[in-house]
Protein backbone atom coordinates (compact mmCIF):
# COMPACT_ATOMS: atom_id res chain seq x y z
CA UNK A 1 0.00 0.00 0.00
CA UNK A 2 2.53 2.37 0.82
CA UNK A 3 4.25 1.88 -2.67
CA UNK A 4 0.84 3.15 -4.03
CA UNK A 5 1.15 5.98 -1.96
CA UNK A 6 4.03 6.89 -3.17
CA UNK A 7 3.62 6.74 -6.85
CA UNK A 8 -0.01 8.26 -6.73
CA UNK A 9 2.18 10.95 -5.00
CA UNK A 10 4.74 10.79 -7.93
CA UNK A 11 1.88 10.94 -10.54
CA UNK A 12 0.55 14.23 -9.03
CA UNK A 13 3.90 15.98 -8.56
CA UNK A 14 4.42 15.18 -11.82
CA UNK A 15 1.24 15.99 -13.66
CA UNK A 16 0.47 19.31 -11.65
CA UNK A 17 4.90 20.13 -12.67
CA UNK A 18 3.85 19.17 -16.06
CA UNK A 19 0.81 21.34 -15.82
CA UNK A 20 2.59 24.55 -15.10
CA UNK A 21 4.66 23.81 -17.77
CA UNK A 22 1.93 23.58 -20.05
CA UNK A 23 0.25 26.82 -18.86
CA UNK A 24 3.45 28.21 -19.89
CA UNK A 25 4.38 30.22 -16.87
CA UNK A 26 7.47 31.63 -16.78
CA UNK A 27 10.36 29.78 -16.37
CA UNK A 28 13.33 32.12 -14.81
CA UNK A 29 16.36 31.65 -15.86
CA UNK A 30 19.05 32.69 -12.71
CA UNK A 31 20.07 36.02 -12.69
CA UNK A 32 24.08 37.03 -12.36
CA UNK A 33 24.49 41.05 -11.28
CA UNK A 34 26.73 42.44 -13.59
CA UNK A 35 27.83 45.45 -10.91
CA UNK A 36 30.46 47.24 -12.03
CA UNK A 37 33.84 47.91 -9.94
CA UNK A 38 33.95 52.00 -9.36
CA UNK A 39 37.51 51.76 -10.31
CA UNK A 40 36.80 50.36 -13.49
CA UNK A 41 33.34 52.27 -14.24
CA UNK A 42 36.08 55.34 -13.87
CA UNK A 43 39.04 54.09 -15.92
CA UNK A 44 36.43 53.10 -18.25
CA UNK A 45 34.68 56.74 -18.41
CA UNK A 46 38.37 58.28 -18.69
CA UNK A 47 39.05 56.44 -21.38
CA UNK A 48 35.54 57.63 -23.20
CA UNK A 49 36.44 60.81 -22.68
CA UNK A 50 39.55 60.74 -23.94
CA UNK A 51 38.23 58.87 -27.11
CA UNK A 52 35.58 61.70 -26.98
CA UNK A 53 38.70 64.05 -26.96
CA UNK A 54 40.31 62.53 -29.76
CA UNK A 55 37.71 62.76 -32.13
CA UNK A 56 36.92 66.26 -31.36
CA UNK A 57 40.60 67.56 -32.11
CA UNK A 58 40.07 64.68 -35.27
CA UNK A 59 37.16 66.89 -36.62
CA UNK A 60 39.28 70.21 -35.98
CA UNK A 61 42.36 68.75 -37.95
CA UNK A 62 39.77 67.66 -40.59
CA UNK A 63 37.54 70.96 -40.64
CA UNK A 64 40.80 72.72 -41.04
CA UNK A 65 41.95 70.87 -44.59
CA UNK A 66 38.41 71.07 -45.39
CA UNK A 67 38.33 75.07 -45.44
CA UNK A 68 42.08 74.85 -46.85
CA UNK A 69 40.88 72.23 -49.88
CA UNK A 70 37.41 74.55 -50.41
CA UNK A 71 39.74 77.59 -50.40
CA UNK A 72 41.85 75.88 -53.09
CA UNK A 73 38.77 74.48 -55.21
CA UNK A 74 37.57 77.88 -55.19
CA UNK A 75 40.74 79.48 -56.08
CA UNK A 76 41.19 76.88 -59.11
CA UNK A 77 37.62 77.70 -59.99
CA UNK A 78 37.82 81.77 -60.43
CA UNK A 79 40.61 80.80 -62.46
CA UNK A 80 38.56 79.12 -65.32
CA UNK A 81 36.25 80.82 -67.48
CA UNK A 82 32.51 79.05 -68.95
CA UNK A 83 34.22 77.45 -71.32
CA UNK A 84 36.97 75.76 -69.86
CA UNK A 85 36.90 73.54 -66.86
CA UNK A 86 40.14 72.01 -65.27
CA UNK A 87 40.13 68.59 -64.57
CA UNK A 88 41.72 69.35 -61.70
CA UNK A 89 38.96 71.27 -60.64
CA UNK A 90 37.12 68.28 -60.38
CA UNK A 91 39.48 66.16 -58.46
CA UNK A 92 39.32 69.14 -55.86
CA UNK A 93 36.00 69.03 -55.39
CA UNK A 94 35.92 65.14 -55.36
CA UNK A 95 38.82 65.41 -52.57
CA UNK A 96 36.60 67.97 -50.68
CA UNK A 97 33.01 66.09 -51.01
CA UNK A 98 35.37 63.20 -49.45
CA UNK A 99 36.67 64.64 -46.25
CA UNK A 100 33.35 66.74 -45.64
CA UNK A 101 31.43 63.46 -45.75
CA UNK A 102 34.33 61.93 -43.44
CA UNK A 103 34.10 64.79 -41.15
CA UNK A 104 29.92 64.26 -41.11
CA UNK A 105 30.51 60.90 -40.17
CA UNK A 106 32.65 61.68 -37.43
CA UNK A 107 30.73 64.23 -35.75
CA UNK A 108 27.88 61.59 -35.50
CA UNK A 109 30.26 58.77 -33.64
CA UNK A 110 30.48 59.84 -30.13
CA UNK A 111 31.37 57.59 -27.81
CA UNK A 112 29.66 56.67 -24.40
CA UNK A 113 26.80 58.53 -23.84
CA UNK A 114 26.25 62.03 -23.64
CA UNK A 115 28.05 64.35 -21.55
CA UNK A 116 26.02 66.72 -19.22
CA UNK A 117 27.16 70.36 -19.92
CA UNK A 118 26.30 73.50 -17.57
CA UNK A 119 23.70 75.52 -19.49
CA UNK A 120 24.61 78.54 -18.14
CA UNK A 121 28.19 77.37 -19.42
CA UNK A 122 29.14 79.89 -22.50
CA UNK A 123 31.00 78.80 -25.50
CA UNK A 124 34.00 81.15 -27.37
CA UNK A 125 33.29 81.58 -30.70
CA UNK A 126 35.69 79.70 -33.07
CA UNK A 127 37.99 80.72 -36.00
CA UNK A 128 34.62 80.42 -38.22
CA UNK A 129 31.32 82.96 -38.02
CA UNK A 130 27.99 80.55 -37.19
């Protein structure tokens, strides 16, 4: 008797497990903390920022030869007349269509999520009117 006990006991574990299964309730998988070390979270926000950094004085080199190669292109062009255009005229403005589309690019990859700036915090202007 007490071996039919036990596997009508069995049965229901089994069937009411199988039942909850069926009803499909969740099922949680185990959950690992992925806390990050302050030392780390700092070297790793340093390291953003100088990324950050990098690009930024990237985009300055770059916006620099831009203005230089436009100057150029536009020097070449007021040389020619309607009928005559220089094929080197061309290459110029191929060259700077090239590193203004690399410069775009940049501008849009920043790295690590945005920084928070003062607003009362006012910028110099630059070498070039807005």
């Amino acid at each position: 008797m007490s071996g039919k006990v036990c596997l009508i006991t069995a049965l229901v574990l089994f069937s009411g497990g199988a039942a909850l299964l069926a009803t499909g309730a969740p099922v949680k998988a185990p959950q690992f903390e992925t806390r990050q070390d302050p030392a780390q979270k700092e070297m790793q926000d340093r390291m953003m920022k100088e990324a950050n950094k990098k690009r930024q004085q990237d985009i300055r080199d770059e916006t620099d030869k831009l203005f230089q190669l436009a100057s150029e292109l536009k020097a070449a062009v007021d040389k020619t007349n309607e009928n005559l255009l220089s094929l080197d005229v061309v290459r110029k403005a191929d060259e700077v269509e090239k590193l203004a589309r690399k410069v775009k690019d940049k501008m849009k990859d920043a790295i690590g999520p945005p920084q928070k700036t003062d607003p009362l915090q006012k910028t110099l202007p630059g070498p070039y009117p807005h």
